[in-house]
N, C-alpha and C. Protein backbone atom coordinates (compact mmCIF):
# COMPACT_ATOMS: atom_id res chain seq x y z
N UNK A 1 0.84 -1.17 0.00
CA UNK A 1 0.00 0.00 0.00
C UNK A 1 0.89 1.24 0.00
N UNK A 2 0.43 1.88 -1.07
CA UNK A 2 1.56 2.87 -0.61
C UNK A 2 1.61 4.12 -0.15
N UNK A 3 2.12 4.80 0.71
CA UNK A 3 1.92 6.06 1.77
C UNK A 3 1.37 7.36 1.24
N UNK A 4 0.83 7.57 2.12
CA UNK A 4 -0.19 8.93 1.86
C UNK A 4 1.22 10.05 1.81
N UNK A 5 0.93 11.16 1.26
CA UNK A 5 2.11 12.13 0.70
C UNK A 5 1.71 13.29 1.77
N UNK A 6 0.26 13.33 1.92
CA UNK A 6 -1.08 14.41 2.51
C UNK A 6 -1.32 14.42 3.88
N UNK A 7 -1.55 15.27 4.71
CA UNK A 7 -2.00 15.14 6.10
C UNK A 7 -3.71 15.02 5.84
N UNK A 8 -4.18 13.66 6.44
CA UNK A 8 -5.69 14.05 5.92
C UNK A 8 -6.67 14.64 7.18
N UNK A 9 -5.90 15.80 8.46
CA UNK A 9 -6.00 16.45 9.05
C UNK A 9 -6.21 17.81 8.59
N UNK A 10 -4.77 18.48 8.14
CA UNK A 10 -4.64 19.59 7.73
C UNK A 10 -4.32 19.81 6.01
N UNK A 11 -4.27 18.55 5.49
CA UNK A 11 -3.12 18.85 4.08
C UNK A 11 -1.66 19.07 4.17
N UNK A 12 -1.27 19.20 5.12
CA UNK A 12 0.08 19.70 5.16
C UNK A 12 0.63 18.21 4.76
N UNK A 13 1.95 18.17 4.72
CA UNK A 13 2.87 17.48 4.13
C UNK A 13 3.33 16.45 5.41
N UNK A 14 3.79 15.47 4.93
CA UNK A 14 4.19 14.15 5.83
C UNK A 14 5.38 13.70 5.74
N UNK A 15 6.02 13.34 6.66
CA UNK A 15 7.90 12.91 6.39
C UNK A 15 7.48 11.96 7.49
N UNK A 16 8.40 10.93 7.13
CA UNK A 16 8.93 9.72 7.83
C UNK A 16 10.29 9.98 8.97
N UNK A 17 9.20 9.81 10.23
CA UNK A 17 10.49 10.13 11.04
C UNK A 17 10.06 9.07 12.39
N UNK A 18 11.14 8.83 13.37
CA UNK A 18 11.13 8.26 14.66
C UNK A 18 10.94 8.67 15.73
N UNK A 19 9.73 8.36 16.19
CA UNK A 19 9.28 8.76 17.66
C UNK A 19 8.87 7.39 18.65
N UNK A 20 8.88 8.56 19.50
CA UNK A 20 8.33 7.81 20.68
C UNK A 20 6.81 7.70 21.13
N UNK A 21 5.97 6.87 21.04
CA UNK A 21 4.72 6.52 20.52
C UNK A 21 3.71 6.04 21.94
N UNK A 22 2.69 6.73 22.52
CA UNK A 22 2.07 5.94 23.46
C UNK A 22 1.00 5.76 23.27
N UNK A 23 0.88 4.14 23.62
CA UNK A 23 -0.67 3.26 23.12
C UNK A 23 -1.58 3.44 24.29
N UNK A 24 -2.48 3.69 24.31
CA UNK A 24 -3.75 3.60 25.45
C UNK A 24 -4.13 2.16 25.27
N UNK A 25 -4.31 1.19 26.42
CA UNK A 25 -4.97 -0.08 25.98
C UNK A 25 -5.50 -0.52 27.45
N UNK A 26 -6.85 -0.64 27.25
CA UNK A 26 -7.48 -0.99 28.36
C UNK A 26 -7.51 0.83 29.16
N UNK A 27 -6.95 0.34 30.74
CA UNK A 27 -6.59 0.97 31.73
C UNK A 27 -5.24 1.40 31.52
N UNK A 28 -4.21 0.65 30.83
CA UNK A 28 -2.95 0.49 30.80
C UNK A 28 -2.09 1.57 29.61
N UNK A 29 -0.87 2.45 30.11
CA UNK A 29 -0.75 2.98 28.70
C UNK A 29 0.51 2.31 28.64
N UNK A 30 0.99 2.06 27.30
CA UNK A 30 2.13 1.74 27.17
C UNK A 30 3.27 2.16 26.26
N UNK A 31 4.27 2.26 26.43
CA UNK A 31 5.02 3.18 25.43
C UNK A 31 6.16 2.78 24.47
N UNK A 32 6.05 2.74 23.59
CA UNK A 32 7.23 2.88 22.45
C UNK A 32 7.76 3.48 22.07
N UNK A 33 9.45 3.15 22.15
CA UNK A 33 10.61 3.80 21.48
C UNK A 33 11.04 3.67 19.66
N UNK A 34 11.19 4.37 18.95
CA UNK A 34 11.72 3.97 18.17
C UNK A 34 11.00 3.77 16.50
N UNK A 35 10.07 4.01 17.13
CA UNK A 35 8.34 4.03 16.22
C UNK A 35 8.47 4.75 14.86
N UNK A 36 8.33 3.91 13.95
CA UNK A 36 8.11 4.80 12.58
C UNK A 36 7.15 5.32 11.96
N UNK A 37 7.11 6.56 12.02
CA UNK A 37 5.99 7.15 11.86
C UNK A 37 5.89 8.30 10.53
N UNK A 38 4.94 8.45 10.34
CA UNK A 38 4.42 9.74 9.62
C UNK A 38 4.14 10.54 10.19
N UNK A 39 4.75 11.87 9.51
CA UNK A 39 4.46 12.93 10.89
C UNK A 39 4.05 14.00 9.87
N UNK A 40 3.02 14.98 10.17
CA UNK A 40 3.06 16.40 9.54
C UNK A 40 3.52 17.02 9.64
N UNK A 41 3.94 17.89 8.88
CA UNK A 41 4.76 19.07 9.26
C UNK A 41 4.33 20.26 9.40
N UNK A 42 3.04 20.25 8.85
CA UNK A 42 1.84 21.47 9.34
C UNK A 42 1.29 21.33 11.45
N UNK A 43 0.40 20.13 11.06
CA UNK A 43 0.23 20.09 12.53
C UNK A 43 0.49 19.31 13.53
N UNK A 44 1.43 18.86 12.89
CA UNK A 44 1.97 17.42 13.80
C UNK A 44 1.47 16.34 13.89
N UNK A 45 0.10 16.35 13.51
CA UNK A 45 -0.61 14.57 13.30
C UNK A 45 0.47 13.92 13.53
N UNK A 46 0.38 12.37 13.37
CA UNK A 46 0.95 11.26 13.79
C UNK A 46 0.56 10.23 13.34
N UNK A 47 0.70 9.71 12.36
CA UNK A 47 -0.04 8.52 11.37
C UNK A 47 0.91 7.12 11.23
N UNK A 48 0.24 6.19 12.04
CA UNK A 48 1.38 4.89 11.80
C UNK A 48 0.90 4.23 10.91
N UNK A 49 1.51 3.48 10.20
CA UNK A 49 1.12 2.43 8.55
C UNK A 49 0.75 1.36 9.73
N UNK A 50 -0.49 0.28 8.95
CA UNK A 50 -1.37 -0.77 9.89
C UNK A 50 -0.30 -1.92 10.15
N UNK A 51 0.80 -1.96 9.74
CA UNK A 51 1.62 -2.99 10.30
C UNK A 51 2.45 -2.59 11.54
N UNK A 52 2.93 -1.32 11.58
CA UNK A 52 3.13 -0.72 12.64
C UNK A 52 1.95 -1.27 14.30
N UNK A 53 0.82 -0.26 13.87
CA UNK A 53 -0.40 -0.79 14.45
C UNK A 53 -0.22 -1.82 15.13
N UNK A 54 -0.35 -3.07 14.04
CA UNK A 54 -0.64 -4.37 14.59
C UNK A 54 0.53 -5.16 14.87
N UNK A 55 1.91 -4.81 15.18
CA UNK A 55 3.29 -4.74 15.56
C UNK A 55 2.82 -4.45 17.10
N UNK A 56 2.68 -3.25 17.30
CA UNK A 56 2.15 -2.86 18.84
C UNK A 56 1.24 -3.57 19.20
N UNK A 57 -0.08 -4.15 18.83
CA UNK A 57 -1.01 -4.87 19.33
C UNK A 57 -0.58 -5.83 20.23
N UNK A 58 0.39 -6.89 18.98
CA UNK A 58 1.04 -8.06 19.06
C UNK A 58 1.76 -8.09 20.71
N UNK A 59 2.65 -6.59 20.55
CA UNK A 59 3.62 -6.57 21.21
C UNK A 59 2.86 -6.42 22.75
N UNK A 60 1.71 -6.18 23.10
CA UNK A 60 1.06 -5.59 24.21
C UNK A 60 0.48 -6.81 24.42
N UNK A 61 -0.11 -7.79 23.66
CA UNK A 61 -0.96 -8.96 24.02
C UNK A 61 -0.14 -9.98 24.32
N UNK A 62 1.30 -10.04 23.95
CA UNK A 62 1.96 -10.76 24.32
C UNK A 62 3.00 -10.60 25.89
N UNK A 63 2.82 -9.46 25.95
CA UNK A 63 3.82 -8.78 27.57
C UNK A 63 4.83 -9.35 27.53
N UNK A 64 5.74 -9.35 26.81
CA UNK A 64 7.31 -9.14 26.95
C UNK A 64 7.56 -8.61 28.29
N UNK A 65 8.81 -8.54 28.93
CA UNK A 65 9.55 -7.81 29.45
C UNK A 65 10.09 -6.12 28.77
N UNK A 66 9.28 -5.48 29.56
CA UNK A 66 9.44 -3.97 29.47
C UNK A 66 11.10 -3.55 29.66
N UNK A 67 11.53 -2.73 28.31
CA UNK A 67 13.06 -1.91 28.43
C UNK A 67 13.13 -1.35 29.79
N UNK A 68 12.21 -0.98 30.13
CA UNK A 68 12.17 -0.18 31.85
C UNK A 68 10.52 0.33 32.01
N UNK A 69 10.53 0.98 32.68
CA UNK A 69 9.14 1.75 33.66
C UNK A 69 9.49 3.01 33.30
N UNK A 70 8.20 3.58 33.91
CA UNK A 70 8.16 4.98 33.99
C UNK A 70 7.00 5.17 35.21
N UNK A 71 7.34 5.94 36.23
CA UNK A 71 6.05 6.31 37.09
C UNK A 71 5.59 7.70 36.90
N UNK A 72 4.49 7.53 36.58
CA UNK A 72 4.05 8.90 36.66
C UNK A 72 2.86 9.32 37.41
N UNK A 73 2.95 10.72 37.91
CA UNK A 73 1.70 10.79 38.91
C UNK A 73 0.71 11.39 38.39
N UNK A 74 -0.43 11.34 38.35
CA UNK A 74 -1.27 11.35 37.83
C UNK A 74 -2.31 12.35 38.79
N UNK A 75 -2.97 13.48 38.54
CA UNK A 75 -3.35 14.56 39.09
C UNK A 75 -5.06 14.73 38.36
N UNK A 76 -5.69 15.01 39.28
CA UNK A 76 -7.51 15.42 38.96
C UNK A 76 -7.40 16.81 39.24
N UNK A 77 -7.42 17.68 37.71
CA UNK A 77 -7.67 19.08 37.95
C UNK A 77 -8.73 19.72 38.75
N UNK A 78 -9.95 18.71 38.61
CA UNK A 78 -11.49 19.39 38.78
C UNK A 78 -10.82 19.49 40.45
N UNK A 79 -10.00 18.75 41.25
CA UNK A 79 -9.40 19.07 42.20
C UNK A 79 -9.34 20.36 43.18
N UNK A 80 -8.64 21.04 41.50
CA UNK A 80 -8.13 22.25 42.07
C UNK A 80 -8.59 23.59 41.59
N UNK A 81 -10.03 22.95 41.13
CA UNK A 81 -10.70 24.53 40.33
C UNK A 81 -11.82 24.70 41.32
N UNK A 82 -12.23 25.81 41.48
CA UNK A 82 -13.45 25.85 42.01
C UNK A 82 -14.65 26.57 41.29
C-alpha cells in the first residue's frame, strides 16, 4: 500500500520520522521507542502504517519484558478549580 504524501487532518505534508509513541490499551498505557511514523509538518498529526499498528497490538498482548518503567503521577484538575 503505498503512503499517503497528505496530512488528511490539515493537508500539510508528511515525512517519515522516529518517535516515541504511546498506546492507550485498556486501563494500561504503554510506550514505544523507536516508532516509525508519519508525521506532519503542518500540525503534527501522527499517522502509523497498519503494520506498525498491529506490531504494537502483538507486542502488548503478548507482555514481553518492558526496556524499563516509567512512574508517573497522575493529578484530577477538577481538584483544584473551584
Amino acid at each position: 500500500m503505498p503512503n499517503p504524501s497528505f496530512c488528511g487532518q490539515c493537508g500539510g505534508g508528511l515525512v517519515r520520522q522516529t518517535i516515541t509513541h504511546q498506546q492507550p490499551w485498556g486501563e494500561d498505557l504503554y510506550e514505544f521507542e523507536n516508532v516509525p511514523a508519519l508525521v506532519c509538518q503542518q500540525c503534527g498529526e501522527v499517522w502509523l502504517e497498519a503494520e506498525i499498528g498491529q506490531l504494537i497490538e502483538s507486542v502488548i498482548k503478548r507482555q514481553p519484558q518492558p526496556k524499563r518503567y516509567h512512574q508517573v503521577p497522575v493529578f484530577s484538575l477538577a481538584e483544584f478549580t473551584s
